[in-house]
N, C-alpha and C. Protein backbone atom coordinates (compact mmCIF):
# COMPACT_ATOMS: atom_id res chain seq x y z
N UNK A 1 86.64 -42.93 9.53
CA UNK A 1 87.68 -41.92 9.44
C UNK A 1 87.95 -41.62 7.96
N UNK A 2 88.24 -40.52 7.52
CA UNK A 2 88.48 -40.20 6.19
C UNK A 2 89.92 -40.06 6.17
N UNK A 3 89.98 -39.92 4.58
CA UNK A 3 91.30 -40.14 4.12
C UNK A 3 92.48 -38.78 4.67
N UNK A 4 91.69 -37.53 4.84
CA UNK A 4 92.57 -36.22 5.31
C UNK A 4 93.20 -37.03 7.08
N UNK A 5 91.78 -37.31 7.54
CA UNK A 5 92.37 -38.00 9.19
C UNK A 5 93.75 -38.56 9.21
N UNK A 6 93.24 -39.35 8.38
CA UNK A 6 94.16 -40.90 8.33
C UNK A 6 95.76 -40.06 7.95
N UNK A 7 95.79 -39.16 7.03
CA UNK A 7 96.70 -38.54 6.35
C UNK A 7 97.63 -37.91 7.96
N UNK A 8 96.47 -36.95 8.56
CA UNK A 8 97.33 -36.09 9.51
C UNK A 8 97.72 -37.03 10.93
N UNK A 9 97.08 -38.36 11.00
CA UNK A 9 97.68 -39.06 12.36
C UNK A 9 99.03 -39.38 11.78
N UNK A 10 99.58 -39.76 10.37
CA UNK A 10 100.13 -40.69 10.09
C UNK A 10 101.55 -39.51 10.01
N UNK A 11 101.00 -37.91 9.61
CA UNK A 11 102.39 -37.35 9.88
C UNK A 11 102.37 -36.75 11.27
N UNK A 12 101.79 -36.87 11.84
CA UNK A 12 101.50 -36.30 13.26
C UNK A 12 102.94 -37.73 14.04
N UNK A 13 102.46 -38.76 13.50
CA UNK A 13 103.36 -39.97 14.16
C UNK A 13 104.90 -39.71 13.83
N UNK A 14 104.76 -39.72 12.06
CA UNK A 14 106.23 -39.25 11.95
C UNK A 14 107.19 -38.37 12.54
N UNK A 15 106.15 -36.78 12.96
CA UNK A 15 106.75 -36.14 13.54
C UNK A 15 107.47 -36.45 15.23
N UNK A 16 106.42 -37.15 15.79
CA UNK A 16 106.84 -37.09 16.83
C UNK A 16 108.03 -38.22 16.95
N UNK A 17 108.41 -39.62 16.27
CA UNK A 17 109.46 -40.27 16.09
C UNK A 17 110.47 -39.20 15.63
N UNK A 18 110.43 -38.49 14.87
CA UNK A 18 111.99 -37.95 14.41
C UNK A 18 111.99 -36.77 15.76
N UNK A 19 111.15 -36.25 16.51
CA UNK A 19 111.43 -35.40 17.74
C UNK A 19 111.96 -36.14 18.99
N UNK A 20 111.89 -37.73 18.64
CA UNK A 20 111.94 -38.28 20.02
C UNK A 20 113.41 -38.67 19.98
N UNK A 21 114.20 -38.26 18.54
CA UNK A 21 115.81 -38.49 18.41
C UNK A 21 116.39 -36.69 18.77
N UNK A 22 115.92 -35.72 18.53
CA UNK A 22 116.14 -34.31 18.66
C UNK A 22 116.92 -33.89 19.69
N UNK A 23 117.73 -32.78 19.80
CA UNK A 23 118.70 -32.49 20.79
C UNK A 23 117.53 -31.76 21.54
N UNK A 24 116.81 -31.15 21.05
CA UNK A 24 115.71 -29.98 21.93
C UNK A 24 114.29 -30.85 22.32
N UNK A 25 114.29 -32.35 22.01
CA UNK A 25 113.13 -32.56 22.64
C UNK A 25 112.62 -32.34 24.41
N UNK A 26 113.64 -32.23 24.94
CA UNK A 26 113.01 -31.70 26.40
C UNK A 26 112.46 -30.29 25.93
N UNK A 27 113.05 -29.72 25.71
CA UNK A 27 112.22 -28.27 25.44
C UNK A 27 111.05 -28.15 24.77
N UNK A 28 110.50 -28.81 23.90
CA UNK A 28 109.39 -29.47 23.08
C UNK A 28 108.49 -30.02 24.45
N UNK A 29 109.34 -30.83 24.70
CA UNK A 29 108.02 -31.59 26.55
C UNK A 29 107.87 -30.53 26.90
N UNK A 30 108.72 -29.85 27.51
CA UNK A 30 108.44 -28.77 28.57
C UNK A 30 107.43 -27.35 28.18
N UNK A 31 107.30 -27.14 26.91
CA UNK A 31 106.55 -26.01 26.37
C UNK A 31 105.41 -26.44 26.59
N UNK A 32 104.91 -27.96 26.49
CA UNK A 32 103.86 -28.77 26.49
C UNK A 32 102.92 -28.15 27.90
N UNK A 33 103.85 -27.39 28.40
CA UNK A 33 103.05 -27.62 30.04
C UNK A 33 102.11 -26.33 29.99
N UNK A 34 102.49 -25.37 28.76
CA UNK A 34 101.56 -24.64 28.90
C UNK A 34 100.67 -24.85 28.35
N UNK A 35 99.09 -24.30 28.87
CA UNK A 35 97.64 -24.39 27.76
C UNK A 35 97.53 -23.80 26.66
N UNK A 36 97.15 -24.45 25.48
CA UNK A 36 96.65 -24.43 24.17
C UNK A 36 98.17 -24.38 23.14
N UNK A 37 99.60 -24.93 24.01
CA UNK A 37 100.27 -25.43 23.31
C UNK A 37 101.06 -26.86 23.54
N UNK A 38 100.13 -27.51 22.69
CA UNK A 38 99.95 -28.60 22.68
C UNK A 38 101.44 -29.38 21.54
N UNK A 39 101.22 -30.74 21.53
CA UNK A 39 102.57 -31.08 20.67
C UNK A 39 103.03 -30.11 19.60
N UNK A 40 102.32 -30.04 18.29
CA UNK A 40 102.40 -29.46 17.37
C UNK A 40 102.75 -27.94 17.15
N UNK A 41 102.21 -27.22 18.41
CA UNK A 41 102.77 -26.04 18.63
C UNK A 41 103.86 -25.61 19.38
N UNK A 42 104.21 -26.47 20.03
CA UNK A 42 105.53 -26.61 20.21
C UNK A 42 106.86 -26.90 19.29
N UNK A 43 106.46 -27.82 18.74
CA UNK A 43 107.32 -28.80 17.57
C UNK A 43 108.00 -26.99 16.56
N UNK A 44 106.70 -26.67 16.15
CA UNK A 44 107.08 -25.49 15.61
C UNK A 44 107.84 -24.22 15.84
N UNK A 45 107.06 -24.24 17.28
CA UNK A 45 107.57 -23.33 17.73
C UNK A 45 109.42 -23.31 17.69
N UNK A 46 109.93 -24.50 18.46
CA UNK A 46 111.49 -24.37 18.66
C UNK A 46 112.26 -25.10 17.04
N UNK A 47 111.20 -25.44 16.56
CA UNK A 47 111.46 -25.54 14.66
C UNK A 47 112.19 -24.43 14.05
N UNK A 48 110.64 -24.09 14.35
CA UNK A 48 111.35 -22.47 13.42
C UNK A 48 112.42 -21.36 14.22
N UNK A 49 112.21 -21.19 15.36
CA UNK A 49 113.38 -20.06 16.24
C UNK A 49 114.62 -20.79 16.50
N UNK A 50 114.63 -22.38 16.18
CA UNK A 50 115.72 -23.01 16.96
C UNK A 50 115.83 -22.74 18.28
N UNK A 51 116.85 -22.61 19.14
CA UNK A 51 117.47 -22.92 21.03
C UNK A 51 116.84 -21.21 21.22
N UNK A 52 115.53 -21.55 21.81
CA UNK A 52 114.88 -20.29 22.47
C UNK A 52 116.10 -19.43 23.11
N UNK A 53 116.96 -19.92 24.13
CA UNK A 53 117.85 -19.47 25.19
C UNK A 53 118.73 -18.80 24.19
N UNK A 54 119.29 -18.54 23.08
CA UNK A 54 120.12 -18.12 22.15
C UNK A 54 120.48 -16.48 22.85
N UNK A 55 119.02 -16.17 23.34
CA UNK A 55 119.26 -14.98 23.19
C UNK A 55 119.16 -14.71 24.94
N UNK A 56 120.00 -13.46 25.59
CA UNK A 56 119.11 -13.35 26.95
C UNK A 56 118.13 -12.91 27.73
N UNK A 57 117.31 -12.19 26.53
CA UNK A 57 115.53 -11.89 27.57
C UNK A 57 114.61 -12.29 25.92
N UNK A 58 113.31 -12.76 26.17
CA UNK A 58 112.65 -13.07 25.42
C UNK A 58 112.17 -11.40 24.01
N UNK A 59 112.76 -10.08 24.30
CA UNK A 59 112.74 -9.43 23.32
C UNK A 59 113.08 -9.49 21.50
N UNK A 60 114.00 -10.17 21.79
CA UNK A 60 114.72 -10.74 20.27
C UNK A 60 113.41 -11.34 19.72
N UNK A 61 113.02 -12.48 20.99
CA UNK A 61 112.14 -13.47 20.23
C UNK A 61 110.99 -12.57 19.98
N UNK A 62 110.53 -11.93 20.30
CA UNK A 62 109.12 -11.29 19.74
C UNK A 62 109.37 -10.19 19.05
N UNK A 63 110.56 -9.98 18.61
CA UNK A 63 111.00 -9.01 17.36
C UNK A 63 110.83 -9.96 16.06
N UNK A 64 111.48 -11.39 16.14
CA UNK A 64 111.81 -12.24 15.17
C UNK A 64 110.27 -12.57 15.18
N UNK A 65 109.15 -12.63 15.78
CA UNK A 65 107.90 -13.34 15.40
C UNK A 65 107.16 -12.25 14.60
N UNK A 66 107.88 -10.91 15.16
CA UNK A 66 106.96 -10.01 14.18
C UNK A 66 105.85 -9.32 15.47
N UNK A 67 105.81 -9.32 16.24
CA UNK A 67 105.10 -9.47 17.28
C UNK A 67 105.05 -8.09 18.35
N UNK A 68 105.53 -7.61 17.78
CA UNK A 68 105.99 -6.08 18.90
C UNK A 68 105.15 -4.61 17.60
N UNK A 69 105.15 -3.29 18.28
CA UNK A 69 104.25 -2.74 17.72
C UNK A 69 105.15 -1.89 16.60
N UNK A 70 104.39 -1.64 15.79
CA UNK A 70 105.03 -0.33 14.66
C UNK A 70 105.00 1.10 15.70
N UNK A 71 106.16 1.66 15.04
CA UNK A 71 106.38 2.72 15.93
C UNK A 71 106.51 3.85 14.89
N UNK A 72 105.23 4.76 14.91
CA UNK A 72 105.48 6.08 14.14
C UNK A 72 105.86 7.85 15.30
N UNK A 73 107.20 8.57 14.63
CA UNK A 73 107.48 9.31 15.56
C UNK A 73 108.00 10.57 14.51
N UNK A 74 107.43 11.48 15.38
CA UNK A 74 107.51 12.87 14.55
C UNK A 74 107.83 14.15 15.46
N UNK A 75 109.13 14.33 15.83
CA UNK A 75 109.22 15.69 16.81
C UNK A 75 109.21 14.76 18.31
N UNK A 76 108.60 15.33 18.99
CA UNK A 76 108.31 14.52 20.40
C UNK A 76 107.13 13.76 20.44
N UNK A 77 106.63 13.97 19.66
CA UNK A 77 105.09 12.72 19.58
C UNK A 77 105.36 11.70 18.83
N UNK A 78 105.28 11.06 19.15
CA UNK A 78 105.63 9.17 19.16
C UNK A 78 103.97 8.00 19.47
N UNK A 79 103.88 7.47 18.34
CA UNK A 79 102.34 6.49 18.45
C UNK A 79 102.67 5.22 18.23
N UNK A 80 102.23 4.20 18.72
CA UNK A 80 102.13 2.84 18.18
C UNK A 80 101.37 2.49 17.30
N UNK A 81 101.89 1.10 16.44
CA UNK A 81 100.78 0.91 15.51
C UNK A 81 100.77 -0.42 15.86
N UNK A 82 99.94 -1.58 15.05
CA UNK A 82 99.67 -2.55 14.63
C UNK A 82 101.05 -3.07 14.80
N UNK A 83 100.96 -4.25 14.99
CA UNK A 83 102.04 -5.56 14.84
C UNK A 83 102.92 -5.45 13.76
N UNK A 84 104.40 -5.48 13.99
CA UNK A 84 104.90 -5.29 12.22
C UNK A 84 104.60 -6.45 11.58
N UNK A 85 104.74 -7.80 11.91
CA UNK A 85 104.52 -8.82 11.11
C UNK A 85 105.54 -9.39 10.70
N UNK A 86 106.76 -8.59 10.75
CA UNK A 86 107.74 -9.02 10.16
C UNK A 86 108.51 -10.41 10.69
N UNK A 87 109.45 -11.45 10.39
CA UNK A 87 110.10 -11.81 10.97
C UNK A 87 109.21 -13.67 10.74
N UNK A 88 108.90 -14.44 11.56
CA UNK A 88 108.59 -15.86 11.16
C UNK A 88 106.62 -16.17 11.16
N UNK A 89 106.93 -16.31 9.95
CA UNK A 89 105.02 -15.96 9.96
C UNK A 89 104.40 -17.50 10.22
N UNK A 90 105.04 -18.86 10.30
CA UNK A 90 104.79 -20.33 10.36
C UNK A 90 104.52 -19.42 12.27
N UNK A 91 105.58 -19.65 12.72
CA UNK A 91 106.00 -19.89 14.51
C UNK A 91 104.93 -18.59 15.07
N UNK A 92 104.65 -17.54 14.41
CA UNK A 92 103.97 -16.23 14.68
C UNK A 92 102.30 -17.12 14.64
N UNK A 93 101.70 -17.60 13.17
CA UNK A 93 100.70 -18.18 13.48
C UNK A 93 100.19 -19.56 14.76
N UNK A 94 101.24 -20.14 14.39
CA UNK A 94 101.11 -21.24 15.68
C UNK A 94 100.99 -20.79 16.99
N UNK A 95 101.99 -19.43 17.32
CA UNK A 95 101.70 -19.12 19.13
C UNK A 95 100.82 -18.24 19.15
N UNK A 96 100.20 -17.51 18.04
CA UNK A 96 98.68 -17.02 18.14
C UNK A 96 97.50 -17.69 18.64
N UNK A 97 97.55 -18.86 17.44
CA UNK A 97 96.15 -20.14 17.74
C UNK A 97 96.61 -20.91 19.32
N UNK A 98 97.81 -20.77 19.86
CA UNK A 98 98.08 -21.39 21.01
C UNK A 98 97.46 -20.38 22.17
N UNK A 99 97.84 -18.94 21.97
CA UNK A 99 96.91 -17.95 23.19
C UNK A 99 95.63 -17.86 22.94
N UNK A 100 94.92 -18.31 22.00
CA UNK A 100 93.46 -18.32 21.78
C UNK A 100 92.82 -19.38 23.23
N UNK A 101 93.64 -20.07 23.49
CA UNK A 101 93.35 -20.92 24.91
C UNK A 101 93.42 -20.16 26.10
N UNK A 102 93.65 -18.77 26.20
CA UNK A 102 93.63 -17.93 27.07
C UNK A 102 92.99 -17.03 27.38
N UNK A 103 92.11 -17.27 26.50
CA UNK A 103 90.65 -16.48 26.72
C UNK A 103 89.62 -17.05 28.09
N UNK A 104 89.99 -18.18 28.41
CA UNK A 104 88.99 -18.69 29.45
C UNK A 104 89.72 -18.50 30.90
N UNK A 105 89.23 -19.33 31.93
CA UNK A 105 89.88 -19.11 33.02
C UNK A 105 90.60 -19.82 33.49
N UNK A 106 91.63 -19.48 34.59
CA UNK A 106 92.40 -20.21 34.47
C UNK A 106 91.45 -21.71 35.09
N UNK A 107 92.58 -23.11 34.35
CA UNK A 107 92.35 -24.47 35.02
C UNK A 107 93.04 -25.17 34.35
N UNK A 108 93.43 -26.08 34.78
CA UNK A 108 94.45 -27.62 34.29
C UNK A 108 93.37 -28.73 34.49
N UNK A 109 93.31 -28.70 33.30
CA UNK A 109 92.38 -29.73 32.54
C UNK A 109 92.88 -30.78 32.58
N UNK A 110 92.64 -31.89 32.22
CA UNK A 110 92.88 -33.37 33.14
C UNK A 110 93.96 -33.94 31.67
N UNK A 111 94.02 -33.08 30.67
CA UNK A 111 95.22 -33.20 29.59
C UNK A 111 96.45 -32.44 29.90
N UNK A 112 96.01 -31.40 30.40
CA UNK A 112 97.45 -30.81 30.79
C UNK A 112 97.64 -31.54 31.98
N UNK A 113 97.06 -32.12 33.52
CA UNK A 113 97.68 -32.15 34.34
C UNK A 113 98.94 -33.43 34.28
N UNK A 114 98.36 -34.32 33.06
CA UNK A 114 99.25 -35.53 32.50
C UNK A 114 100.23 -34.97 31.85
N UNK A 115 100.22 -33.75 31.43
CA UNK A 115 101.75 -33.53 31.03
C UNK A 115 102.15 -32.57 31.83
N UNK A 116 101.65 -31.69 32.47
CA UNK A 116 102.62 -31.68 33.44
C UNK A 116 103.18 -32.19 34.39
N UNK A 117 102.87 -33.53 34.88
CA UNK A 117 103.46 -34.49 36.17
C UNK A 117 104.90 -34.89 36.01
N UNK A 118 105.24 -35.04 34.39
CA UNK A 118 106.56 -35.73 33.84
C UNK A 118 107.46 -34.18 34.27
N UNK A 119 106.81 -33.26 34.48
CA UNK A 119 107.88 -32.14 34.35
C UNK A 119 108.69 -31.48 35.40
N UNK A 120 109.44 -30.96 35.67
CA UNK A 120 110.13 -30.39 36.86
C UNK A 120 109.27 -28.90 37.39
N UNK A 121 109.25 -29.17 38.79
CA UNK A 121 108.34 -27.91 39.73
C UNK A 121 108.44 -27.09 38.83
N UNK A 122 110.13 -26.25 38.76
CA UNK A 122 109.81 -24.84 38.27
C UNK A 122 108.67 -24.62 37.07
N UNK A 123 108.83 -25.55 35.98
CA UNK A 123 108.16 -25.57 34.51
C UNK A 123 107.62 -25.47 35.11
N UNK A 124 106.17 -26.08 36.69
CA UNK A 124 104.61 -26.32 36.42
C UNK A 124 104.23 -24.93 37.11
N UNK A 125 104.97 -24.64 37.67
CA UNK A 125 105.11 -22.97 38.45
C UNK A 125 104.84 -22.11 37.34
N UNK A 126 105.89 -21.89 36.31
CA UNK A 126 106.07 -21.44 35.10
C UNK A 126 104.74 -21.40 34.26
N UNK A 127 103.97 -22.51 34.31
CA UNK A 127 102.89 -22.85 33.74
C UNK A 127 101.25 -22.40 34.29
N UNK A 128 101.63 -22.14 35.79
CA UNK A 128 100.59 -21.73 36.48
C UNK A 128 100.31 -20.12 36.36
N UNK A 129 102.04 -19.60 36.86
CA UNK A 129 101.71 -18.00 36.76
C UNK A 129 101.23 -17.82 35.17
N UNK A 130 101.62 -18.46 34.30
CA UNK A 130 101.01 -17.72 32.93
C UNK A 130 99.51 -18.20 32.54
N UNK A 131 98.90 -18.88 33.28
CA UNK A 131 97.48 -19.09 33.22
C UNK A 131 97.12 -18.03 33.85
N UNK A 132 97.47 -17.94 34.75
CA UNK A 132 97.05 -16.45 36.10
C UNK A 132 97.05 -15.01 35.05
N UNK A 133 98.04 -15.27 34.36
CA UNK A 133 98.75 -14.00 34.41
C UNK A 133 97.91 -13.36 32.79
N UNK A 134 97.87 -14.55 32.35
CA UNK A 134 97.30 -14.09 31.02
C UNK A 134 95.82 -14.10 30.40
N UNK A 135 95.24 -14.78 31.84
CA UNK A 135 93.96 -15.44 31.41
C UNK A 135 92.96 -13.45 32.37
N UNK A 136 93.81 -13.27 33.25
CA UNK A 136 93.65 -11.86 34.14
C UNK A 136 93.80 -10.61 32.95
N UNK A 137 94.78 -11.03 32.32
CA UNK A 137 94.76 -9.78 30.99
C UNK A 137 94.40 -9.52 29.81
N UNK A 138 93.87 -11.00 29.64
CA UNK A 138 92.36 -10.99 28.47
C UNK A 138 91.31 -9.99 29.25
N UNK A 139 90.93 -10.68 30.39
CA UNK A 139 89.66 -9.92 30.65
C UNK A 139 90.07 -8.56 31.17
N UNK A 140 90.87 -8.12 31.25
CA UNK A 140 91.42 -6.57 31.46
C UNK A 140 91.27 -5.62 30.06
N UNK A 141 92.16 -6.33 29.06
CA UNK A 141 92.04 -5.53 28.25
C UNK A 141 91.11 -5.58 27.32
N UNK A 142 90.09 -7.02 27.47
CA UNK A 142 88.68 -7.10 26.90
C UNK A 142 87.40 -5.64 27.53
N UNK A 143 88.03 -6.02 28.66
CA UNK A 143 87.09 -4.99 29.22
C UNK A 143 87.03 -3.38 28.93
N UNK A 144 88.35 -3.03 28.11
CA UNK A 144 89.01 -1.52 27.94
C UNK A 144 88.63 -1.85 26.80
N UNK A 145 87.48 -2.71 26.22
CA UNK A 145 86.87 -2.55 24.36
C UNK A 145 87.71 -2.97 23.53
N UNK A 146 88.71 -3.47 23.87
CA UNK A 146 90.04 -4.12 23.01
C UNK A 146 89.30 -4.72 21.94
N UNK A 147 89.89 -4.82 20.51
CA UNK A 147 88.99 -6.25 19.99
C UNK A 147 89.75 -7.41 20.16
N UNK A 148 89.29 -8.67 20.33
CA UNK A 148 89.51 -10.09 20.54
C UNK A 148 90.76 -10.04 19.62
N UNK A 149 91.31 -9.72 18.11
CA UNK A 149 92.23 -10.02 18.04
C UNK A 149 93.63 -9.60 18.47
N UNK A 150 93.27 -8.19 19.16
CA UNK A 150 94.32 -7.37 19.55
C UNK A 150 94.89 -8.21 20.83
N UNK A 151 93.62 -8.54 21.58
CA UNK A 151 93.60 -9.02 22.74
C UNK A 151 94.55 -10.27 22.69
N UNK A 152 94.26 -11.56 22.05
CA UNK A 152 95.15 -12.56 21.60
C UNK A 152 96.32 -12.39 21.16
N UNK A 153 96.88 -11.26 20.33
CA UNK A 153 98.07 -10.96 20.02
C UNK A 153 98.84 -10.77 21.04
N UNK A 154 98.24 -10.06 22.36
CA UNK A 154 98.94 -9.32 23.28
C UNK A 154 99.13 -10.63 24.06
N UNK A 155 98.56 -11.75 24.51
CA UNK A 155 98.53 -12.58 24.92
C UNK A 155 99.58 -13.36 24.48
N UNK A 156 99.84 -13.27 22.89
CA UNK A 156 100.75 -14.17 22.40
C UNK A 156 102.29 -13.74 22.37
N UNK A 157 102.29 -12.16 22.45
CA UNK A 157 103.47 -11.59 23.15
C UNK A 157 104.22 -12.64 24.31
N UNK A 158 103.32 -12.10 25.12
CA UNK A 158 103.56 -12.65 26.54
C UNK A 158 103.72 -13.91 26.21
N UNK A 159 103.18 -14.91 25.87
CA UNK A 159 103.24 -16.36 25.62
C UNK A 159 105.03 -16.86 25.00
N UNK A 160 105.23 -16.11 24.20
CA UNK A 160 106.57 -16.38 24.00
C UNK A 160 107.77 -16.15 24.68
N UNK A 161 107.53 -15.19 26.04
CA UNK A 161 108.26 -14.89 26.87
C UNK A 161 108.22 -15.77 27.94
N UNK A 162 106.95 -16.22 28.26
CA UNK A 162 107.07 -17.56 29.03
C UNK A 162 107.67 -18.96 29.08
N UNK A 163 107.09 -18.86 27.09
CA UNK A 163 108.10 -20.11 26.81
C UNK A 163 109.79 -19.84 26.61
N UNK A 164 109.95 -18.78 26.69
CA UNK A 164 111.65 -18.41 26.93
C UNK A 164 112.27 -18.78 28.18
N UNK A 165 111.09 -18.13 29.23
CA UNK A 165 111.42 -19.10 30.45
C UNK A 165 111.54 -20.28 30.54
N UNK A 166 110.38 -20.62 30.65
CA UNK A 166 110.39 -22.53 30.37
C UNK A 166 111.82 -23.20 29.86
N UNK A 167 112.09 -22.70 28.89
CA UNK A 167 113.45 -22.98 27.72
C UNK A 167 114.40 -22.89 28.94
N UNK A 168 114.66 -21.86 29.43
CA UNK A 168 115.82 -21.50 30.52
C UNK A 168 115.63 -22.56 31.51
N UNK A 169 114.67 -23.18 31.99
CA UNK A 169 114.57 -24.11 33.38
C UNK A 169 115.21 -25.41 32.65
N UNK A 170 114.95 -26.06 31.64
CA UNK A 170 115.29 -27.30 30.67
C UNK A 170 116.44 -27.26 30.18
N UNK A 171 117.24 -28.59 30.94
CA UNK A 171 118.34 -28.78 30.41
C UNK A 171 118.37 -29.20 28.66
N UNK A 172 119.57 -28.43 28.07
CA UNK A 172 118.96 -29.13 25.94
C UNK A 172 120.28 -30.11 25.97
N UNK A 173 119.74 -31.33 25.88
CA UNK A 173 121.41 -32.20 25.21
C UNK A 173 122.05 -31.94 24.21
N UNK A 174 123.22 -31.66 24.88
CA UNK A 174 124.19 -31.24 23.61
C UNK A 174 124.29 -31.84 22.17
C-alpha cells in the first residue's frame, strides 16, 4: 500500500468517527441506500446543504447546486441553456460522480443490498424507484443523441430530489 492509500483510509476513518457523533447521521445512512452514493458522497452531500428537509420540494436544492438550466428570453421566445453552475460546486461535483452509477441497469449489488437491510421499507422503495427511474432515462435521453455529460447532469438533477425524499422518510435527532 502506498503512502496516498494509507493517507485516505486514515481520513476516510476520521471522518466517519466524527459522523457517528452528528445530529444528521441517519440521513448520511439513509442516502447510502442509493447507487453510486456511497459514504463519502453522502457525508458531503448533507455537509455542504446542511438539513436537506429545510426546504419543501427538492427545487431550492437544485437551484443551490447550480443544477437547473440558464434561461435566455426575448419577446415570447424563451431557450434554455447549459447548467448555471452557480451555487455549491464541492456537493454539485460529488452528486455528479454519484449519477455516473446510473448509466447501467438497474441492480442491487451485494454492497448496496447490505446497506440497505439496516434501513426502513420506505428508504429501500425510495431507492428502487430511482434505479428504475433513472437508469430508464439515461437510455432515453442517450438514445435522443444527448451527450453522456448532459445525460449525467440530468440524472444528477433528479438524484438530488430523491435524496430530498429519502431526507423526508428519516427521522434527524435534534
Amino acid at each position: 500500500m502506498n503512502e496516498h492509500t494509507e493517507r485516505l483510509q486514515r481520513l476516510d476513518q476520521a471522518l466517519q468517527e466524527h459522523v457517528h457523533t452528528w445530529r444528521l447521521q441517519p440521513v448520511v445512512e439513509a442516502l447510502q441506500a442509493l447507487r453510486g452514493v456511497q459514504f463519502t458522497v453522502a457525508v458531503t452531500i448533507v455537509a455542504e446543504l446542511g438539513d436537506l428537509t429545510r426546504v419543501d420540494n427538492p427545487r431550492p436544492l437544485m437551484r443551490d447546486l447550480g443544477l437547473t438550466p440558464s434561461a435566455y428570453s426575448s419577446g415570447e421566445r424563451r431557450r434554455q441553456g447549459s447548467i448555471t453552475k452557480t451555487g455549491n460546486t464541492h456537493a454539485r461535483r460529488a452528486l455528479v460522480e454519484g449519477a455516473w452509477a446510473y448509466r447501467y441497469p438497474a441492480n442491487v449489488s451485494r454492497h448496496l443490498q447490505r446497506r440497505l437491510e439496516k434501513l426502513p421499507k420506505a428508504v429501500q422503495d425510495i431507492s428502487w424507484k430511482a434505479q428504475v427511474r433513472l437508469c430508464t432515462r439515461d437510455r432515453k435521453l442517450s438514445a435522443r443523441g444527448k451527450h453522456a455529460n448532459q445525460v449525467v447532469v440530468a440524472s444528477a438533477r433528479e438524484l438530488i430530489a430523491l435524496m430530498w425524499a429519502i431526507a423526508t422518510e428519516v427521522p434527524v435527532i435534534p
